[in-house]
Protein backbone atom coordinates (compact mmCIF):
# COMPACT_ATOMS: atom_id res chain seq x y z
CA UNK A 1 16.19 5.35 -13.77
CA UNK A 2 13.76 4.25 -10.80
CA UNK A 3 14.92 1.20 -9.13
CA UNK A 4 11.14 0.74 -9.03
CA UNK A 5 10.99 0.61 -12.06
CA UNK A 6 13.09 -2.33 -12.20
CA UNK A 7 11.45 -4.29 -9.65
CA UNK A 8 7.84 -3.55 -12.11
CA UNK A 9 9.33 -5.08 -14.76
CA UNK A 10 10.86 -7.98 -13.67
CA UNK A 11 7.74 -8.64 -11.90
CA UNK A 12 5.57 -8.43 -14.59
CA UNK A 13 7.46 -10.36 -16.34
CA UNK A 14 7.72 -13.25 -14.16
CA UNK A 15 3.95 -13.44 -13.78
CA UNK A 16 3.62 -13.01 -17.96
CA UNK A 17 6.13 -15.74 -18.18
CA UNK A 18 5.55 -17.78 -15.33
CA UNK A 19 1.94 -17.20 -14.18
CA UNK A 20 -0.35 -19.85 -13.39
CA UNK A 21 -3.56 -19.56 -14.58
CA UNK A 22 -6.72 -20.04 -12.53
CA UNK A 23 -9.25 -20.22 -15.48
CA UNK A 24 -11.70 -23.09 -15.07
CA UNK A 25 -11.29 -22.69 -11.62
CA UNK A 26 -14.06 -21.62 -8.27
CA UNK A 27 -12.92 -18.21 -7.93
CA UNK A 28 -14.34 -15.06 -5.91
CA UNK A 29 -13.80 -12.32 -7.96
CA UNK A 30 -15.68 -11.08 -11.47
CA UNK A 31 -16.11 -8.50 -13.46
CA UNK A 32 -18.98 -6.11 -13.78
CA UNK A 33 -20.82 -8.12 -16.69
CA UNK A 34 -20.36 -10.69 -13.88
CA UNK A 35 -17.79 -13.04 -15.82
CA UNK A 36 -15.18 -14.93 -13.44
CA UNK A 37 -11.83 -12.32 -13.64
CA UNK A 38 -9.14 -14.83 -13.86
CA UNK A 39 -5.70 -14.19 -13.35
CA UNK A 40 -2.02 -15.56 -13.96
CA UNK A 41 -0.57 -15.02 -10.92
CA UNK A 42 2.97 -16.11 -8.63
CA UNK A 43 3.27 -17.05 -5.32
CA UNK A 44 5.91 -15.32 -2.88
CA UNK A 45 7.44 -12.22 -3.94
CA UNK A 46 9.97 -10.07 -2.24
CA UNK A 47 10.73 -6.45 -3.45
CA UNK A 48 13.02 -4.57 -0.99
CA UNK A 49 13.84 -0.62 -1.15
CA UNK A 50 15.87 1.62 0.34
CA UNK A 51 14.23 4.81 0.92
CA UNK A 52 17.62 6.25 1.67
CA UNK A 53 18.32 6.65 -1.71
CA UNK A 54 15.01 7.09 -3.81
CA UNK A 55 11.59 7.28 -2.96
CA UNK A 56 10.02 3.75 -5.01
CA UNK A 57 7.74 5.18 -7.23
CA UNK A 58 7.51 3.50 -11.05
CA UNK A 59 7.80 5.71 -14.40
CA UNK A 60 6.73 3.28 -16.72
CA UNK A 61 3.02 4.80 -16.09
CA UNK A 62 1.76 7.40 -13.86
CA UNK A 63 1.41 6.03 -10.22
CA UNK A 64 -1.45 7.81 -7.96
CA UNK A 65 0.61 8.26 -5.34
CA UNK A 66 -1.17 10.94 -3.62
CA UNK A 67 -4.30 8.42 -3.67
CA UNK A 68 -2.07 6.16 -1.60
CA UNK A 69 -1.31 8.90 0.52
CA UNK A 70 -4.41 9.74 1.10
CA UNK A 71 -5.13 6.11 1.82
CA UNK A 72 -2.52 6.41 4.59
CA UNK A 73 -4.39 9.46 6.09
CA UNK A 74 -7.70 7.67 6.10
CA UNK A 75 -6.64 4.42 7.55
CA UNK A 76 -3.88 5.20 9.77
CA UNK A 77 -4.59 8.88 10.68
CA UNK A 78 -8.17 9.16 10.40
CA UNK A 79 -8.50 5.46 11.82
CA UNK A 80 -11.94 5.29 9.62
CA UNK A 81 -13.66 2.96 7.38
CA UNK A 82 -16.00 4.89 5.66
CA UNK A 83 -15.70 5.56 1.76
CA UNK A 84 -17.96 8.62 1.52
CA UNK A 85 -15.39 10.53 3.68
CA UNK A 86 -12.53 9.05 1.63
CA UNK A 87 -14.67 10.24 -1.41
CA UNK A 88 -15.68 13.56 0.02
CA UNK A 89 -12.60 14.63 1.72
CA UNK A 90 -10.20 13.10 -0.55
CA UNK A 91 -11.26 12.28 -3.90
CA UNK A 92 -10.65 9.01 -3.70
CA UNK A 93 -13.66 7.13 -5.44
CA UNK A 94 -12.58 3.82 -6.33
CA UNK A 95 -13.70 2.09 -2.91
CA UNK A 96 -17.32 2.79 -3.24
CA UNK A 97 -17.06 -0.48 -5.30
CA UNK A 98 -16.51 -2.43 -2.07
CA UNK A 99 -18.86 0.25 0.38
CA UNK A 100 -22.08 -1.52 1.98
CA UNK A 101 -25.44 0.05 2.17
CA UNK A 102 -23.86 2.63 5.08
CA UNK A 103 -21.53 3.69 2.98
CA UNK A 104 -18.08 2.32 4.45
CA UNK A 105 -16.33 -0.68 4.77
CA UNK A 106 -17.69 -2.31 7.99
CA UNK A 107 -15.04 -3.46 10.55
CA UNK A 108 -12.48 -2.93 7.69
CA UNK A 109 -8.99 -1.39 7.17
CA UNK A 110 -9.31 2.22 9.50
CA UNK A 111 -11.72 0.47 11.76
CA UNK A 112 -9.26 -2.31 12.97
CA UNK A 113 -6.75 1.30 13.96
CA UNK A 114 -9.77 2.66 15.43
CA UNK A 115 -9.43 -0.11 18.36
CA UNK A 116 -7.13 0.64 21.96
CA UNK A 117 -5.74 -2.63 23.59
CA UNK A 118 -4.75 -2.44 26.82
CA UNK A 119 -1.10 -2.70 27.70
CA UNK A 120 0.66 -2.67 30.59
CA UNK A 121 1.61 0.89 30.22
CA UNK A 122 -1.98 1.47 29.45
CA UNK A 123 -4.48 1.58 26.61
CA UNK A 124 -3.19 2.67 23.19
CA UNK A 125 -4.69 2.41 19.66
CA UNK A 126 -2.11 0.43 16.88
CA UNK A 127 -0.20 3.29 15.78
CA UNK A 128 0.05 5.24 19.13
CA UNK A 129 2.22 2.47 20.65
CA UNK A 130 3.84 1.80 17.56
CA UNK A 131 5.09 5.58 17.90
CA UNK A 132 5.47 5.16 21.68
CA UNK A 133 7.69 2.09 21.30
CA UNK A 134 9.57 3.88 18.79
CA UNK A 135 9.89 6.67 21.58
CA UNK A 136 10.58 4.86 24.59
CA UNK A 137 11.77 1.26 23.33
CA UNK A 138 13.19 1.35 20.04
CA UNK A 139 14.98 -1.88 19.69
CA UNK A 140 11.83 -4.26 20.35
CA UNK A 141 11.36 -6.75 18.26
CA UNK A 142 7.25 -6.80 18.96
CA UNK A 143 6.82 -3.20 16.48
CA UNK A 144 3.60 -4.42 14.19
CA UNK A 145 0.83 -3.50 12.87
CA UNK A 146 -2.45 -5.48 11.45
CA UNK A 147 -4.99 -5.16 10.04
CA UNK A 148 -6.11 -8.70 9.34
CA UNK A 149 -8.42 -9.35 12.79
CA UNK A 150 -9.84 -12.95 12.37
CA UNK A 151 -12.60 -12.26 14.87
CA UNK A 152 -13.57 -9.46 12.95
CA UNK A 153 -13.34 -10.58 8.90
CA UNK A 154 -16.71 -11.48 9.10
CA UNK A 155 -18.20 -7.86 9.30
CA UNK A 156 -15.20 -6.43 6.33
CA UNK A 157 -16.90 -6.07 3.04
CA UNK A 158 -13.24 -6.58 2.05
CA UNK A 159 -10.76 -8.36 3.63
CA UNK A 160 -7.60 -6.55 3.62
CA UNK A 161 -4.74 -7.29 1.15
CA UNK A 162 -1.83 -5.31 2.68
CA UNK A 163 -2.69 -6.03 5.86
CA UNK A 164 0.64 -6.38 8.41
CA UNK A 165 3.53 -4.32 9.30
CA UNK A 166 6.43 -5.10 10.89
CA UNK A 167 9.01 -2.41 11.76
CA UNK A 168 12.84 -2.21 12.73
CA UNK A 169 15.59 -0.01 14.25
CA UNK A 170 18.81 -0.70 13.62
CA UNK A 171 20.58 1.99 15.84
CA UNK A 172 20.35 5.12 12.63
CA UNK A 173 17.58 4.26 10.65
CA UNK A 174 13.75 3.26 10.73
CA UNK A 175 13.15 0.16 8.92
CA UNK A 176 9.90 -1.94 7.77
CA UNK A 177 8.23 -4.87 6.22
CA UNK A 178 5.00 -4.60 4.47
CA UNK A 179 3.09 -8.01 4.09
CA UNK A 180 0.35 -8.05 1.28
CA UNK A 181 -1.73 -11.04 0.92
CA UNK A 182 -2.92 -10.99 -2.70
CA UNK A 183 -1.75 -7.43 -5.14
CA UNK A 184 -3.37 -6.76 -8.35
CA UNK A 185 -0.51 -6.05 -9.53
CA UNK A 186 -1.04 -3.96 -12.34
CA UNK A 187 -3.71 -1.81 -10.86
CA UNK A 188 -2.65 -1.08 -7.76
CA UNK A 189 1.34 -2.92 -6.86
CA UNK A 190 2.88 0.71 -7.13
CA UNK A 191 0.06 2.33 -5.50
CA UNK A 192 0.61 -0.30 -2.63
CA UNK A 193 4.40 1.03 -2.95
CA UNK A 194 4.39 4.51 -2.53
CA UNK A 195 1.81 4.37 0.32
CA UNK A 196 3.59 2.36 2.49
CA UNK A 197 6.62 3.92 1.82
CA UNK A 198 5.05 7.08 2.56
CA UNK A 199 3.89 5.58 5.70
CA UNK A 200 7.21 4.74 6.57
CA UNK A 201 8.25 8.18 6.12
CA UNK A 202 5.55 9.49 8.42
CA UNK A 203 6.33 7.58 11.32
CA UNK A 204 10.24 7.67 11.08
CA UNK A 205 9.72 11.83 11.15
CA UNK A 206 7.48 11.65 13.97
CA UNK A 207 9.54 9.34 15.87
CA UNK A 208 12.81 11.62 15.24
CA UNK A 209 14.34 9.12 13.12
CA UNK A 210 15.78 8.69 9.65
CA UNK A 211 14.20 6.77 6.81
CA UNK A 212 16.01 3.18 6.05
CA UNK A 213 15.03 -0.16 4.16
CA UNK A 214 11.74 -0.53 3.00
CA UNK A 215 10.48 -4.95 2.11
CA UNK A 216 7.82 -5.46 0.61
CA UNK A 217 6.44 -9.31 0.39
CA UNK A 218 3.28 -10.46 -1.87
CA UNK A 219 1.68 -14.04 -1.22
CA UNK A 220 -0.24 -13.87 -4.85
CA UNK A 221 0.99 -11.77 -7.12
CA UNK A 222 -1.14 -11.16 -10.53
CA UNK A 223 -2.54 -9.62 -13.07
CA UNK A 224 -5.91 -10.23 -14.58
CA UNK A 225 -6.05 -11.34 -17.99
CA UNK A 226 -7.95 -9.09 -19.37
CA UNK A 227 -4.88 -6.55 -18.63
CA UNK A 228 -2.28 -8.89 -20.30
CA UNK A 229 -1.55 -6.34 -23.74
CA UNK A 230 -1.30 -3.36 -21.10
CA UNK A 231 1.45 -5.38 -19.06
CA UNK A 232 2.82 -6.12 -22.35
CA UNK A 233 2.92 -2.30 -23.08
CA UNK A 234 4.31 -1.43 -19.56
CA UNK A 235 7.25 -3.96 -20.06
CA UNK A 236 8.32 -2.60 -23.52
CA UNK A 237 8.65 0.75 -21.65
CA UNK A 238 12.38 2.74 -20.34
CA UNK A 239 12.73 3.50 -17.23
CA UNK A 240 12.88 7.48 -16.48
CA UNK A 241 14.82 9.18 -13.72
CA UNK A 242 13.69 9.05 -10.16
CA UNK A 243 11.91 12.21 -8.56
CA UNK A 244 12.80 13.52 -5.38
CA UNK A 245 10.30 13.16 -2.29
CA UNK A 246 10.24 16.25 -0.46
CA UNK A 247 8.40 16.40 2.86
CA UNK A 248 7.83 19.67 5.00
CA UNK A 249 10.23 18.28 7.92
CA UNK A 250 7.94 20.95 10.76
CA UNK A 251 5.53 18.09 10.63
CA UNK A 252 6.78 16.40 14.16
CA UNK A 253 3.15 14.70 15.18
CA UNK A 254 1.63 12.17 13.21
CA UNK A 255 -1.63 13.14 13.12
CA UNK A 256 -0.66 16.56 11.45
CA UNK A 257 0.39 15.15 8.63
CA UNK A 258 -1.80 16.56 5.78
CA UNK A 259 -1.84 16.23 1.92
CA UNK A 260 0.19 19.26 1.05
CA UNK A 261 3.08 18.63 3.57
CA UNK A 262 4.55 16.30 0.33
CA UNK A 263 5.43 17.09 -2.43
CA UNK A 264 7.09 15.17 -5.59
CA UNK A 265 10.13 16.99 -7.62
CA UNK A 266 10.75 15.72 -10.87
CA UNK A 267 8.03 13.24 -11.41
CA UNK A 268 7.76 12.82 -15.45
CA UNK A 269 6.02 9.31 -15.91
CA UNK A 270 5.56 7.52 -19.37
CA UNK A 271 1.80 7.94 -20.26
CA UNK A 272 -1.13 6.07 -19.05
CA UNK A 273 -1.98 2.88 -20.64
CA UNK A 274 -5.83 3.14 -20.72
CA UNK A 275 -8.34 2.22 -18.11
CA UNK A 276 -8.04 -0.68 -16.44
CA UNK A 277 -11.64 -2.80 -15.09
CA UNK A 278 -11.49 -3.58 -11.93
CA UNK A 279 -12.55 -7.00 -10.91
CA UNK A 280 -14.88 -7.13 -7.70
């Protein structure tokens, strides 16, 4: 079975069990018929992996992992913010929820990559001296990425919820933390998952290096409850084996990285549980 699997479940049902409820409450989000979208949610959850021995994606429904994937692209390689390429290039369509009139996302997500900062070794975009640390200084302790630029939030249509990266060498293996803000956890947590594992995997094989632990920490963790049954559903579900991540290992630049250089062997998910709304 997937030991993501594992870490879905016991999730969900901490927040089914445990959840707080925010109904009554001022909240942001709604859904399209423009009806607050409350939640159950937890606070502070840690999920850790190790990509050494399975790639973390869930059975107990079919995860869009190539979505995430080509999420990664977008932000990280493409450095962009706009949704019509995302759509265009990619297929990826559910963003145009959050697009503005121009059709991206303003100074959001691939924008905030987009930026160089001047070091002393020169001027370098996020994930160029991420890679050149990795390079040239692997055992800092100052290896992050973010996404979450205060001066900017203002012009995001969105403010990013996986937003920070923090990353580790221990001498054999690449390590990494992913810090999410707020996951809707049923939508999107194993999306979040795979892409960031994924992302992982990118930069270990372009740095040379192997492929280690993988944490993954959520401030608010929830589920909307309009999506409680399908949780229900998702818990009453057995895990299924793990598939095998295979990734063409000539890829030795980042920015080659393309769609078809991954592939998935073995991935047999339970069905999907119906659409799920998506609160905006």
């Amino acid at each position: 079975m997937t030991k993501a699997d594992i870490q879905i479940k016991m999730n969900l049902k901490r927040v089914l069990n445990q959840g707080v409820s925010d109904e009554g409450q001022a909240i942001r989000p709604v859904w399209a018929d423009g009806t607050p979208a409350n939640t159950l949610k937890v606070f502070g959850v840690l999920n850790e992996y190790d990509l050494a021995e399975e790639f973390p994606i869930g059975s107990l429904r079919p995860t869009a992992w190539k979505a995430g994937l080509k999420e990664d692209l977008w932000i990280y390689q493409e450095q962009s913010n706009d949704v019509e390429l995302l759509e265009y290039k990619y297929g990826v369509k559910y963003w145009r929820e959050w697009a503005n009139d121009k059709g991206d996302l303003g100074l959001a997500y691939g924008r905030q990559m987009a930026y160089e900062h001047k070091y002393k070794e020169g001027y370098f975009t996020q994930i160029d001296r991420l890679i050149w640390d990795l390079k040239n200084n692997p055992y800092s302790r100052r290896m992050i990425t973010n996404l979450y630029n205060h001066e900017d939030l203002h012009g995001m249509t969105l403010y990013p919820c996986a937003f920070l990266t923090m990353w580790d060498f221990d001498g054999e293996r690449l390590n990494m933390t992913l810090v999410q803000r707020s996951s809707d956890y049923l939508v999107a947590g194993n999306i979040n998952v795979t892409q960031y594992a994924l992302l992982l995997h990118m930069v270990a094989q372009s740095a040379g290096m192997l492929v280690g632990k993988f944490n993954h920490y959520i401030n608010n963790l929830h589920i909307y409850t309009r999506h409680i049954d399908q949780a229900i559903d998702v818990v009453g579900r057995e895990p299924l084996p793990a598939p095998k991540l295979i990734i063409d290992d000539s890829v030795k630049n980042f920015y080659d990285f393309k769609v078809e250089h991954f592939k998935l062997e073995g991935y047999e998910p339970h069905p999907q549980i119906g659409k799920l709304e998506i609160a905006i």
